[in-house]
PDB file of N, CA and C in Angstrom:
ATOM      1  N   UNK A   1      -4.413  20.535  -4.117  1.00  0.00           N
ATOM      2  CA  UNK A   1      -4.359  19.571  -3.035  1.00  0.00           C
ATOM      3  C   UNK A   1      -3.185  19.905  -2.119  1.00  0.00           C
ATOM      4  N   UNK A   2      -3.481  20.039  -0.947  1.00  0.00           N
ATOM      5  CA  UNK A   2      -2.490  20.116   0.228  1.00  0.00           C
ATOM      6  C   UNK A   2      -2.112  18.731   0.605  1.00  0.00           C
ATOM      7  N   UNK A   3      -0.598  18.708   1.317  1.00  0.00           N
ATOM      8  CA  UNK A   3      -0.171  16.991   1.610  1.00  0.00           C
ATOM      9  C   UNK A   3      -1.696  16.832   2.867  1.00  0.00           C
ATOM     10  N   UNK A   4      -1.982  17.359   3.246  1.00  0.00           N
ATOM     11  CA  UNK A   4      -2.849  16.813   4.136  1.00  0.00           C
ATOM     12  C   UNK A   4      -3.957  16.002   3.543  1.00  0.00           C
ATOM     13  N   UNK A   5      -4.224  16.339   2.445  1.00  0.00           N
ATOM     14  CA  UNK A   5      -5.018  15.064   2.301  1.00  0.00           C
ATOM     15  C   UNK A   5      -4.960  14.220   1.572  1.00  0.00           C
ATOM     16  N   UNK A   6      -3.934  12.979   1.795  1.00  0.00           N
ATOM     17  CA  UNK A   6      -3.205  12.161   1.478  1.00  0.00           C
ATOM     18  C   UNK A   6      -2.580  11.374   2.777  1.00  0.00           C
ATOM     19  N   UNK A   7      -2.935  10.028   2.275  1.00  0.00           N
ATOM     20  CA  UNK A   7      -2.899   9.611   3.581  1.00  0.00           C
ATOM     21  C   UNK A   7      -1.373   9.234   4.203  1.00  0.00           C
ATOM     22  N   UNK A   8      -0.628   8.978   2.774  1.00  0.00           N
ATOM     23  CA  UNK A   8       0.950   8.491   3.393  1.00  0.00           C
ATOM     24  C   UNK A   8       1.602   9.328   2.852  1.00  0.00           C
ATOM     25  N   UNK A   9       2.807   9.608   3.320  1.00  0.00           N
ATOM     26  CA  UNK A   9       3.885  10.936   3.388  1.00  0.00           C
ATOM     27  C   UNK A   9       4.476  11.015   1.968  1.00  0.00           C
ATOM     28  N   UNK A  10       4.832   9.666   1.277  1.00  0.00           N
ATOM     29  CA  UNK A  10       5.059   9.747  -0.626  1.00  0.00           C
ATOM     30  C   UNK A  10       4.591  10.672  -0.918  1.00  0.00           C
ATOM     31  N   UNK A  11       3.011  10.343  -0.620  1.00  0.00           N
ATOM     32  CA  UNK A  11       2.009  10.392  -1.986  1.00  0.00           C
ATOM     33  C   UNK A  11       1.501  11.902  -2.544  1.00  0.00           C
ATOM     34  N   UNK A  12       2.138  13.195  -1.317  1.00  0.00           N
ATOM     35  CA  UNK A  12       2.157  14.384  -2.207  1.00  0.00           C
ATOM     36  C   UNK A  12       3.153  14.765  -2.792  1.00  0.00           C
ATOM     37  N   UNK A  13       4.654  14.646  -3.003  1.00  0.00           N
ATOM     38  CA  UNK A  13       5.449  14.834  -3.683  1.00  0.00           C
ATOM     39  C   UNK A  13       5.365  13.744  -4.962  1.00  0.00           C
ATOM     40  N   UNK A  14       4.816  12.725  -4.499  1.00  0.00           N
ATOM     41  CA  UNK A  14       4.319  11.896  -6.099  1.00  0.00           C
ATOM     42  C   UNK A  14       3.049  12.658  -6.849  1.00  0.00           C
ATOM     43  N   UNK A  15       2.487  12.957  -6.420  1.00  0.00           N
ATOM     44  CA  UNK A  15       1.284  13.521  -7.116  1.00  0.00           C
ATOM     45  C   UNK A  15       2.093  14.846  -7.834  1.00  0.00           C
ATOM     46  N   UNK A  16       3.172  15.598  -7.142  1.00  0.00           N
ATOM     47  CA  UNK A  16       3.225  16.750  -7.635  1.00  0.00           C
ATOM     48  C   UNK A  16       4.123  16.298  -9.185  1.00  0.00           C
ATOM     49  N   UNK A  17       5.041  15.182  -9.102  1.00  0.00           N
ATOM     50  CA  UNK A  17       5.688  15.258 -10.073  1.00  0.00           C
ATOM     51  C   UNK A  17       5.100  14.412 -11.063  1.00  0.00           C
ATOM     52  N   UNK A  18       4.319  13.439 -10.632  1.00  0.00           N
ATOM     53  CA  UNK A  18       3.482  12.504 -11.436  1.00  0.00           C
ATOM     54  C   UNK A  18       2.331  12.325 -11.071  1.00  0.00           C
ATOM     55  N   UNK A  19       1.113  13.130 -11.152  1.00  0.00           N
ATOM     56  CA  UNK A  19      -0.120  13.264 -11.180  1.00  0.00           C
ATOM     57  C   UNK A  19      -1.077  11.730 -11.454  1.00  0.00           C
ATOM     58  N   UNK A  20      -0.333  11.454 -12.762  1.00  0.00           N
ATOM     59  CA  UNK A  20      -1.353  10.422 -13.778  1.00  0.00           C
ATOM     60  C   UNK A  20      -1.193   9.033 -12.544  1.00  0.00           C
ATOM     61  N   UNK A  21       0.476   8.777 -12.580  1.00  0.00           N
ATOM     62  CA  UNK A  21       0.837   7.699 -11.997  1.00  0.00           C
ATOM     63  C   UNK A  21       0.351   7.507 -10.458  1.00  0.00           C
ATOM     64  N   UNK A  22       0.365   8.455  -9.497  1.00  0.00           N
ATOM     65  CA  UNK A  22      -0.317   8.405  -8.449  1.00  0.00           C
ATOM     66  C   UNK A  22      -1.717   8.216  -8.384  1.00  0.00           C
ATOM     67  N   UNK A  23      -2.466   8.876  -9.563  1.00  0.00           N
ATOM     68  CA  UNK A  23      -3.809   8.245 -10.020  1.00  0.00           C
ATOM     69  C   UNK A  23      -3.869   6.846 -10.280  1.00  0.00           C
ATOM     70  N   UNK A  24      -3.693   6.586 -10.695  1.00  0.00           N
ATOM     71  CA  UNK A  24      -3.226   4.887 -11.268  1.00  0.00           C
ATOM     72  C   UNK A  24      -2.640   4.028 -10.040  1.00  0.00           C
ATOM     73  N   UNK A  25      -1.487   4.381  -9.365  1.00  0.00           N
ATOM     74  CA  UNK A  25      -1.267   3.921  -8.008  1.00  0.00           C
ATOM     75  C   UNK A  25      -2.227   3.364  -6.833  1.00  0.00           C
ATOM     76  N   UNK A  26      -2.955   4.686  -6.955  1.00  0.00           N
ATOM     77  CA  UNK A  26      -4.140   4.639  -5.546  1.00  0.00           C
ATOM     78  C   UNK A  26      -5.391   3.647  -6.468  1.00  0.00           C
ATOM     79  N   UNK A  27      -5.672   3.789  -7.891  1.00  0.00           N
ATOM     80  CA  UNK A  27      -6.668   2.720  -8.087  1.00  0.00           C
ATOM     81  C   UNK A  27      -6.584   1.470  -8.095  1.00  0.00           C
ATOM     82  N   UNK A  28      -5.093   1.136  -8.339  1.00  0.00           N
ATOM     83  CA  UNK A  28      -4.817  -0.170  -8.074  1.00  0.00           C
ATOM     84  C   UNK A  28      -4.630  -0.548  -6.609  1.00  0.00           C
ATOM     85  N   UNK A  29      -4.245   0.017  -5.831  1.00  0.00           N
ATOM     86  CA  UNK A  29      -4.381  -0.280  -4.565  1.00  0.00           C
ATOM     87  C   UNK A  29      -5.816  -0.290  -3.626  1.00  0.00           C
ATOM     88  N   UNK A  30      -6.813   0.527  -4.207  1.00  0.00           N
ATOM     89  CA  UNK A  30      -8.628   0.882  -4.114  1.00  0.00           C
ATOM     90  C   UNK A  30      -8.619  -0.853  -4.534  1.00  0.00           C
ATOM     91  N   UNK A  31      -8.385  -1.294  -5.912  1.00  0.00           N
ATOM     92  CA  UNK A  31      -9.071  -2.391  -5.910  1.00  0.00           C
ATOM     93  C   UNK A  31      -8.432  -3.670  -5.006  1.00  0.00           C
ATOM     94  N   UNK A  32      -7.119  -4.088  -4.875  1.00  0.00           N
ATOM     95  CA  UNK A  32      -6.645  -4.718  -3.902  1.00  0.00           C
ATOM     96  C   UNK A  32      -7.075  -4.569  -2.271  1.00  0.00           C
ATOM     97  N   UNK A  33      -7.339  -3.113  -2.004  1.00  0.00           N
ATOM     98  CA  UNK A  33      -8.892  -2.995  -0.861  1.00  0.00           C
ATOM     99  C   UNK A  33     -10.035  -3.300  -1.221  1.00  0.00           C
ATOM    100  N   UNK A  34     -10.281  -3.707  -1.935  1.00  0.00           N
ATOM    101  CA  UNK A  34     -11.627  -4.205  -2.064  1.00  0.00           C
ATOM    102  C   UNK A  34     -11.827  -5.419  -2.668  1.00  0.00           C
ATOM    103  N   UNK A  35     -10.861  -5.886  -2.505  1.00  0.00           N
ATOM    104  CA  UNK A  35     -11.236  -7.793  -2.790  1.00  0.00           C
ATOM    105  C   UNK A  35     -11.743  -8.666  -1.592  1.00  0.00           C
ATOM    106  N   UNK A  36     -12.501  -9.368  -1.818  1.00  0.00           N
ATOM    107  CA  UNK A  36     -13.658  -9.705  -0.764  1.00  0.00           C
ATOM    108  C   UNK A  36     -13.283 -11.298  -0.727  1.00  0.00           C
ATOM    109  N   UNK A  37     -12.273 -11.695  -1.587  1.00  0.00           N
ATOM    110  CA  UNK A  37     -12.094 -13.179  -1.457  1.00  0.00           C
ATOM    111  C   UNK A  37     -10.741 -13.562  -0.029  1.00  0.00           C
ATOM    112  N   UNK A  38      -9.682 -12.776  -0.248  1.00  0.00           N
ATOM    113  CA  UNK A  38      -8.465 -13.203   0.749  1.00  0.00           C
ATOM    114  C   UNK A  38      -8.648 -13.119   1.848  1.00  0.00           C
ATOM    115  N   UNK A  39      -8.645 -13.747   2.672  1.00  0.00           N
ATOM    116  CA  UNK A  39      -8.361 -13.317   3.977  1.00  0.00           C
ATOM    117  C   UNK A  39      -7.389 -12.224   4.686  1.00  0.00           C
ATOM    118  N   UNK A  40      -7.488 -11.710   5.830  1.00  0.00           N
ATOM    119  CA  UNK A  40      -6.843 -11.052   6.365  1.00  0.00           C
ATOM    120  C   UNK A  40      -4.986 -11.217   6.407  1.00  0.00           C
ATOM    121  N   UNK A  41      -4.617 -12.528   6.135  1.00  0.00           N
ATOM    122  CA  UNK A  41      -3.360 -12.969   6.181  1.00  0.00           C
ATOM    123  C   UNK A  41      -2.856 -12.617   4.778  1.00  0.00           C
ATOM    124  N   UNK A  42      -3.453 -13.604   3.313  1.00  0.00           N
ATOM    125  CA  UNK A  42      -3.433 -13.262   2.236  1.00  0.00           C
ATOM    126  C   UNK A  42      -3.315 -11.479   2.107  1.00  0.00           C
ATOM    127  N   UNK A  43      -4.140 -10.485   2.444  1.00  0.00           N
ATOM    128  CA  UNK A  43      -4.307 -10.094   2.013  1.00  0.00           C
ATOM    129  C   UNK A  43      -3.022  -8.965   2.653  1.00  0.00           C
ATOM    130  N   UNK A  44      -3.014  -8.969   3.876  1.00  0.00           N
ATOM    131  CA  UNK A  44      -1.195  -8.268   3.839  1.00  0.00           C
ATOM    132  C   UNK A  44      -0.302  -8.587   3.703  1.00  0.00           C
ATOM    133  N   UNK A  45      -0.331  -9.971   3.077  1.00  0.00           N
ATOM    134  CA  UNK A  45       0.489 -10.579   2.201  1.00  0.00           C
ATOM    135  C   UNK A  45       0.548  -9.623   0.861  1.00  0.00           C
ATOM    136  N   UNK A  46      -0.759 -10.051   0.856  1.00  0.00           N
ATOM    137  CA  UNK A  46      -0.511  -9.153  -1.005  1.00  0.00           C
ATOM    138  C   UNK A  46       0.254  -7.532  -0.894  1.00  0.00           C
ATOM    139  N   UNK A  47      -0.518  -6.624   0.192  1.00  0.00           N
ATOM    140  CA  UNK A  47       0.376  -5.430   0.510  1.00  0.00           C
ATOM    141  C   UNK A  47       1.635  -5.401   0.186  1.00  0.00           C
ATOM    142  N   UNK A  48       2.100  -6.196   1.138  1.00  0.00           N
ATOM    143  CA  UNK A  48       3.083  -6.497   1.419  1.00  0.00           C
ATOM    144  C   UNK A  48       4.624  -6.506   0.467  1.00  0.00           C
ATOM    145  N   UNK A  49       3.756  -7.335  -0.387  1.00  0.00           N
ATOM    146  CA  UNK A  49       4.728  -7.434  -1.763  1.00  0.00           C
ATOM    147  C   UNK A  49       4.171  -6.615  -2.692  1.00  0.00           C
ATOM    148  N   UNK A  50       3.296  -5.401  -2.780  1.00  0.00           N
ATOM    149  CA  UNK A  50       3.154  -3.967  -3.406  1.00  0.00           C
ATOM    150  C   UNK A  50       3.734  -3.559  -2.817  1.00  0.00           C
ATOM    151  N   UNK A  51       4.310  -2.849  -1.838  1.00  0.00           N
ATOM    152  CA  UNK A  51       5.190  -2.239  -1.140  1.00  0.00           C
ATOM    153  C   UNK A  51       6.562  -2.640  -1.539  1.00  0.00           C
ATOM    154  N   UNK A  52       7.071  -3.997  -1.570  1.00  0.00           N
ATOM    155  CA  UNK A  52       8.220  -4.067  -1.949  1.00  0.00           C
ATOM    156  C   UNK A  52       8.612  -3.826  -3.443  1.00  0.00           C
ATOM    157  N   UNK A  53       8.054  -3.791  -4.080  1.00  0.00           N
ATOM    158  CA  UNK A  53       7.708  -3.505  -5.780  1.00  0.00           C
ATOM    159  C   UNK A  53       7.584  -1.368  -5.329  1.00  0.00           C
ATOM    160  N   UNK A  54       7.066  -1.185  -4.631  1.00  0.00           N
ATOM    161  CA  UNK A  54       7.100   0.374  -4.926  1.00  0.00           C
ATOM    162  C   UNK A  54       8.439   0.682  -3.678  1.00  0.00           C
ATOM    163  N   UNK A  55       9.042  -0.189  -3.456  1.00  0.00           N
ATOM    164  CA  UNK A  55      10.460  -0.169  -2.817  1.00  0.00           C
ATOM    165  C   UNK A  55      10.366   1.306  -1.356  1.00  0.00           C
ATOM    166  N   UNK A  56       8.986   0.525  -1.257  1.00  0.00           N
ATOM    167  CA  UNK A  56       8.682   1.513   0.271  1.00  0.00           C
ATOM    168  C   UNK A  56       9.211   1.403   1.620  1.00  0.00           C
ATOM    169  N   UNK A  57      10.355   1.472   2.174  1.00  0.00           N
ATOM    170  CA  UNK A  57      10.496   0.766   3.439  1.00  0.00           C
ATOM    171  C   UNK A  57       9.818   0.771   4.333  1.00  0.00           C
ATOM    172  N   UNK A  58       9.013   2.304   5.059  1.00  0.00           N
ATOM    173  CA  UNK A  58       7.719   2.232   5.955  1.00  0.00           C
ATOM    174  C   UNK A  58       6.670   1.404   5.380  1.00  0.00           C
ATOM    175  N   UNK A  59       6.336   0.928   4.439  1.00  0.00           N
ATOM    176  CA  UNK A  59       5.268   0.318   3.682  1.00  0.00           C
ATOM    177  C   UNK A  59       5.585  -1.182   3.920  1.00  0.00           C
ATOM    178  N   UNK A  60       6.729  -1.412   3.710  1.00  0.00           N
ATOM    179  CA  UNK A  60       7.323  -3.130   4.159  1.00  0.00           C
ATOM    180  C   UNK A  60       7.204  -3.093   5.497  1.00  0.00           C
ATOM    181  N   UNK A  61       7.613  -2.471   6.271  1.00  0.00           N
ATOM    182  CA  UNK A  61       7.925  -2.583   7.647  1.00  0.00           C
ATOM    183  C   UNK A  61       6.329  -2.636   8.515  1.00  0.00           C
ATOM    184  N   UNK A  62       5.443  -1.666   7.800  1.00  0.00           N
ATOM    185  CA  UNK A  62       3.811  -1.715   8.627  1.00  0.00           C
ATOM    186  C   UNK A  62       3.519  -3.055   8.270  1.00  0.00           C
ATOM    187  N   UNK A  63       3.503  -3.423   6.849  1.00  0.00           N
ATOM    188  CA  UNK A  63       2.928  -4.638   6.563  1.00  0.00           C
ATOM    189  C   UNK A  63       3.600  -6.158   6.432  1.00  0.00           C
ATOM    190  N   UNK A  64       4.453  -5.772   6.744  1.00  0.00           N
ATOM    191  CA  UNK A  64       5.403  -7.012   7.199  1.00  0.00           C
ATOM    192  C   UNK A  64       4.922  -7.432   8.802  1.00  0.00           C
ATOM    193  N   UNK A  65       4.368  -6.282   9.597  1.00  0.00           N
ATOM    194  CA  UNK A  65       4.166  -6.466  10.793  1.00  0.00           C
ATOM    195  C   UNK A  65       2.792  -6.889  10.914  1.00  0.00           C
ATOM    196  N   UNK A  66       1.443  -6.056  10.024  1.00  0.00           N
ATOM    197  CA  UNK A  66       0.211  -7.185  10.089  1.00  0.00           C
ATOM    198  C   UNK A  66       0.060  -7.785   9.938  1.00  0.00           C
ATOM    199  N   UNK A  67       0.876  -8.298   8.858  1.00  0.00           N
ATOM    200  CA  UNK A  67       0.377  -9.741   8.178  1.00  0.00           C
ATOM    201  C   UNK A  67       1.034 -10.904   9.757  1.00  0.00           C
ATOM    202  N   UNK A  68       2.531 -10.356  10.200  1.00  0.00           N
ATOM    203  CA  UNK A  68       2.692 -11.432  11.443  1.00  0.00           C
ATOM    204  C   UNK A  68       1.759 -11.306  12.122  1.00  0.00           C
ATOM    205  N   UNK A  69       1.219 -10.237  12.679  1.00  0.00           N
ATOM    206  CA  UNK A  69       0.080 -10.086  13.579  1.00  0.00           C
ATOM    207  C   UNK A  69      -1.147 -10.900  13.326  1.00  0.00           C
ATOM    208  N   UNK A  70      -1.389 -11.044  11.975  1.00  0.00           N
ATOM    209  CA  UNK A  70      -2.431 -12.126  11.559  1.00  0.00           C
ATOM    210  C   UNK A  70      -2.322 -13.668  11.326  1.00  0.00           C
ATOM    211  N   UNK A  71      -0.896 -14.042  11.583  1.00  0.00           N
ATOM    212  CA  UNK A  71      -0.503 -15.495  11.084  1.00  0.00           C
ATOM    213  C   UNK A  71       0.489 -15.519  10.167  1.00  0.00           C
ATOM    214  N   UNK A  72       0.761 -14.779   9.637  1.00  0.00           N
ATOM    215  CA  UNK A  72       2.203 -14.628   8.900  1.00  0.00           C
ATOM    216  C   UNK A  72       3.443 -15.052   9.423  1.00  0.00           C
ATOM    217  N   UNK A  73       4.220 -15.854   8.573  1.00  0.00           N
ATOM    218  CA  UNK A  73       5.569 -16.360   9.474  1.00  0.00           C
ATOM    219  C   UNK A  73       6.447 -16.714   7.962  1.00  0.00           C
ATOM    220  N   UNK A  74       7.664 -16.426   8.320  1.00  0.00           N
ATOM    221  CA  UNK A  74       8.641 -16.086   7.271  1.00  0.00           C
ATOM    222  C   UNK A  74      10.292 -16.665   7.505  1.00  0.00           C
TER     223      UNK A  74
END
């Protein structure tokens, strides 16, 4: 796998040193995309605070900004 196909800048130096865990990463985040109950607010909410748990700052900062964009207020 080349970083190119990977969508955020982590996730090939994670794959290179931890394969399993970046596997595991992206499925838990696959299923948090695919929950059909939250709304758009809830649901970069939920991002939101995965990102701060994987102590991402571009990851807080995008989704700190949709979720305001959707009704979010803090």
């Amino acid at each position: 796998m080349s970083y190119e196909d990977f969508n955020f800048p982590f996730e090939g130096p994670l794959h290179e040193v931890f394969p399993a865990l970046h596997a595991a990463q992206s499925a838990f985040m696959a299923q948090i995309d695919s929950l059909a109950a939250p709304d758009r607010k809830t649901h970069e909410l939920i991002r939101l605070a995965c990102t701060v748990v994987r102590r991402n700052p571009p990851g807080i900062e995008r989704h700190a900004m949709l979720a305001h964009e959707v009704g979010a207020s803090w």
